[in-house]
Protein backbone atom coordinates (compact mmCIF):
# COMPACT_ATOMS: atom_id res chain seq x y z
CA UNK A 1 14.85 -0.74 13.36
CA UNK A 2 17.56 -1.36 10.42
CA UNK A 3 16.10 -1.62 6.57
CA UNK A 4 17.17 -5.67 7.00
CA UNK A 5 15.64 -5.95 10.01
CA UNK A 6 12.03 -3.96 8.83
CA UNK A 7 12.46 -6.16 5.06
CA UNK A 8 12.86 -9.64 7.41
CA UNK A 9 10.16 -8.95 10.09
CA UNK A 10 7.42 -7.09 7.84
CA UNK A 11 3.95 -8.90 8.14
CA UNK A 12 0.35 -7.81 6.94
CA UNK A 13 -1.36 -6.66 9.75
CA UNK A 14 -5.30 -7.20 9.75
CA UNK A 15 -6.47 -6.31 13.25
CA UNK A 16 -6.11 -3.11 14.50
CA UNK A 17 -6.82 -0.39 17.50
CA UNK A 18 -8.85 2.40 16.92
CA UNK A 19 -5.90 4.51 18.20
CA UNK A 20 -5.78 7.04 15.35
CA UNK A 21 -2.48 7.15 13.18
CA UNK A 22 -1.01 10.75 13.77
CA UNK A 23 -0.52 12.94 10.84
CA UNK A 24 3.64 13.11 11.20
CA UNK A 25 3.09 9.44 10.89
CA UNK A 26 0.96 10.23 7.22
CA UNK A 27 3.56 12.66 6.29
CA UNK A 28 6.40 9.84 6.86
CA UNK A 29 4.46 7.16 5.32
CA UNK A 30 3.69 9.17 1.82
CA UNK A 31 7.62 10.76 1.94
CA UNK A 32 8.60 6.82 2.05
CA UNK A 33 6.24 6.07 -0.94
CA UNK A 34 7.38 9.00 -2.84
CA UNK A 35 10.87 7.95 -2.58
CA UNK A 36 10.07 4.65 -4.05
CA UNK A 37 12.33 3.92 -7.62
CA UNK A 38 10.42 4.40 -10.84
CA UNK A 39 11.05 3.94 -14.15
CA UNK A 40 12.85 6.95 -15.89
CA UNK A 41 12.27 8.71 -12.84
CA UNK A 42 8.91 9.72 -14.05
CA UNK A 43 7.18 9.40 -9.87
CA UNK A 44 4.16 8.95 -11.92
CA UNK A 45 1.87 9.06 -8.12
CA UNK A 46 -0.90 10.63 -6.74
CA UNK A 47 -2.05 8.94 -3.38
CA UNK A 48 -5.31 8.91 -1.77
CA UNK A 49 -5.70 9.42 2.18
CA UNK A 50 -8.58 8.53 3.33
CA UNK A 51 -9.26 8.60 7.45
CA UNK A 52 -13.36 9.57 7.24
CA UNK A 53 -14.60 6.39 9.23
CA UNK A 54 -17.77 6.42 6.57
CA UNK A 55 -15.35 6.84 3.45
CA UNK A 56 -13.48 3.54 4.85
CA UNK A 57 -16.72 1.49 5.67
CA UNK A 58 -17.34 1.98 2.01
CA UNK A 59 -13.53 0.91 1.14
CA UNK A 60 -14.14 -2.31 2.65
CA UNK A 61 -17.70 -3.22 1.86
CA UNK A 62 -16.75 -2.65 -1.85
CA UNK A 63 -13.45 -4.63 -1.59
CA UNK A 64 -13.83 -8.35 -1.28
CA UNK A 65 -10.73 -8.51 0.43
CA UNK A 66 -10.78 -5.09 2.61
CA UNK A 67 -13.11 -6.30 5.63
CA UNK A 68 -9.74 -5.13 7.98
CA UNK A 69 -10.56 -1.25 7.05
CA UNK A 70 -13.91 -2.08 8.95
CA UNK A 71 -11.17 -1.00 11.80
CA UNK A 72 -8.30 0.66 10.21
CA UNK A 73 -8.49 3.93 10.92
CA UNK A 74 -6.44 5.25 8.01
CA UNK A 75 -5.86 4.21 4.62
CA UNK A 76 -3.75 5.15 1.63
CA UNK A 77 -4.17 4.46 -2.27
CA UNK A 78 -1.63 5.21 -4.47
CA UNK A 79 -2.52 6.00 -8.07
CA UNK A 80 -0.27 5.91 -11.49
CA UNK A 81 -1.16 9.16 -13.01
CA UNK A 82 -0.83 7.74 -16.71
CA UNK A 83 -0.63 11.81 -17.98
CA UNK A 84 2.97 11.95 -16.03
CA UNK A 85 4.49 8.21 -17.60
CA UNK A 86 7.58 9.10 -19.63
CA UNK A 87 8.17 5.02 -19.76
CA UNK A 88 4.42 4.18 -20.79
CA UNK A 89 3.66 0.90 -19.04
CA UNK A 90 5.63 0.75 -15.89
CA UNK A 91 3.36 3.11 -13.81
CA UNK A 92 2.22 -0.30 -12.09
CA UNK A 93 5.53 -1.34 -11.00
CA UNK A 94 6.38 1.89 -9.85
CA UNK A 95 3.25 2.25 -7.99
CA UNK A 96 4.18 -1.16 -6.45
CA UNK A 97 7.41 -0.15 -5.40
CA UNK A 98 5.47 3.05 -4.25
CA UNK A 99 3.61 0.77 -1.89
CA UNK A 100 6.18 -1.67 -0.59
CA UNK A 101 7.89 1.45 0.60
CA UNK A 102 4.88 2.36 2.75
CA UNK A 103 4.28 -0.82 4.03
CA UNK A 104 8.27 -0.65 5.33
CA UNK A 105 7.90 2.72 6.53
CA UNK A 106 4.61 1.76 8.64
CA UNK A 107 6.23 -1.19 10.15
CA UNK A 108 9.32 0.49 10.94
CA UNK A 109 7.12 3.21 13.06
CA UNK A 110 5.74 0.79 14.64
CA UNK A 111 2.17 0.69 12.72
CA UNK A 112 1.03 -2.08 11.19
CA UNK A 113 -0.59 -2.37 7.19
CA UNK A 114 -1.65 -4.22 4.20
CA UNK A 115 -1.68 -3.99 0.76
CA UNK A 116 -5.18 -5.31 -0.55
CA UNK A 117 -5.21 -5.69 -4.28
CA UNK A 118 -7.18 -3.84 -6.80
CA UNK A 119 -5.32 -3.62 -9.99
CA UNK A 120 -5.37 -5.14 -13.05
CA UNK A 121 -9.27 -6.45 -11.22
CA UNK A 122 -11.08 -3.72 -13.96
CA UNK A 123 -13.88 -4.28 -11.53
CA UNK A 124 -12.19 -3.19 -8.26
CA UNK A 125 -10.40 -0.26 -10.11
CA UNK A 126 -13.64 0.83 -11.31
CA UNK A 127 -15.52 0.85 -7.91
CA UNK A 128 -12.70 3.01 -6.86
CA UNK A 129 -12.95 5.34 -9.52
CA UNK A 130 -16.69 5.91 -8.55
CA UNK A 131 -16.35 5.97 -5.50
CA UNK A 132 -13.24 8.33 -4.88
CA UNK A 133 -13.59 10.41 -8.39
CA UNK A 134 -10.69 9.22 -9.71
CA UNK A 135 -10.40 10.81 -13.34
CA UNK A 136 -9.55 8.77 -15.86
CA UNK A 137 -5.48 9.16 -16.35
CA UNK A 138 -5.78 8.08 -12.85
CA UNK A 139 -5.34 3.85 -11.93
CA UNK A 140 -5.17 2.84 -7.99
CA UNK A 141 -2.77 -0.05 -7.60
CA UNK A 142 -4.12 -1.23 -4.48
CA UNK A 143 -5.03 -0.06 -0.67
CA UNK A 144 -3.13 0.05 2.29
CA UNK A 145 -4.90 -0.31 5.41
CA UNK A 146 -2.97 0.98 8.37
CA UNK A 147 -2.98 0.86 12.12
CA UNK A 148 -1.75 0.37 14.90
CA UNK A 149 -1.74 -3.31 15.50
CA UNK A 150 -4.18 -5.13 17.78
CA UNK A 151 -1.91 -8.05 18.23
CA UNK A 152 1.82 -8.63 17.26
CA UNK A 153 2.70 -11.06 14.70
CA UNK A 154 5.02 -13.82 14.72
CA UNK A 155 8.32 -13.84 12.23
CA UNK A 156 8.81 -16.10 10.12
CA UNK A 157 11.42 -17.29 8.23
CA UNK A 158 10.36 -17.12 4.69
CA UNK A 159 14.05 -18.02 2.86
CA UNK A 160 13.80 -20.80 0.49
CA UNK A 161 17.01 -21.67 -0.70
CA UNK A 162 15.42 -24.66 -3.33
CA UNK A 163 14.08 -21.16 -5.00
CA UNK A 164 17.69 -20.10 -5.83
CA UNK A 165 19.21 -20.78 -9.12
CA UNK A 166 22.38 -19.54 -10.04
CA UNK A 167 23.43 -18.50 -13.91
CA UNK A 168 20.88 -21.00 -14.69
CA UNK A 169 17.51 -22.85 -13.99
């Protein structure tokens, strides 16, 4: 699969097998992530993989969105480290680049994912904190539930060209 084609056909994937995600399969996932842009080139990461079927249960009771890592059998959160920001600020964005990346990499292998939110909900980062002992320079950006899809999803065409304004509104 070509970067166009991965970028055009991408979905979030919410239903999945319990065929386990194999750890080549981590290791390509987080090298995608890591090779995400960031500002200054600071790569102000850490990332959390967590594939204990009781640490997941908890993931998703505690998320109000994360009922799919019920069956995910893997998931990864990336964290800004805010000790390693050399551009204080833009550890979100580069965590969310961080995360695109490894949504692109899991569809390209085949797997599906999706990013459920957690930051700037202080609530949601909190529970995370607790429940992963996160110290505090530490901020999860979200959680990526991965699989390997139950069902295929259909593409869609998502361009909008109303949306486009040239040198001007």
């Amino acid at each position: 699969m070509d970067a166009i084609e991965a970028l055009l056909t991408r979905r979030s994937v919410r239903e999945y097998t319990p065929e386990p995600v194999t750890e080549e399969q981590v290791n390509i996932l987080l090298s995608a992530a890591m090779h995400a842009p960031s500002a200054c080139n600071q790569q102000p990461w850490h990332f959390i993989v967590v594939d204990q079927r009781a640490q997941l249960n908890a993931l998703a009771e505690m998320q109000p969105y994360g009922k799919m890592l019920l069956e995910a059998p893997l998931a990864i959160i990336p964290c800004g480290d805010l000790s390693l920001e050399k551009c204080p600020g833009y550890w979100a964005i580069d965590c969310s680049a961080a995360m695109e990346n490894l949504l692109l990499a899991a569809h390209a292998l085949g797997l599906g994912a999706v990013w459920i939110g957690v930051y700037p909900m202080e609530e949601r980062v909190q529970d995370l904190r607790q429940l992963l002992g996160l110290p505090k320079f530490a901020a999860p950006i979200g959680i990526a539930a991965v699989g390997h899809p139950k069902n295929p999803l259909p593409t869609v065409d998502r361009f909008r060209p109303e949306r486009i304004h040239r040198n001007t509104w």
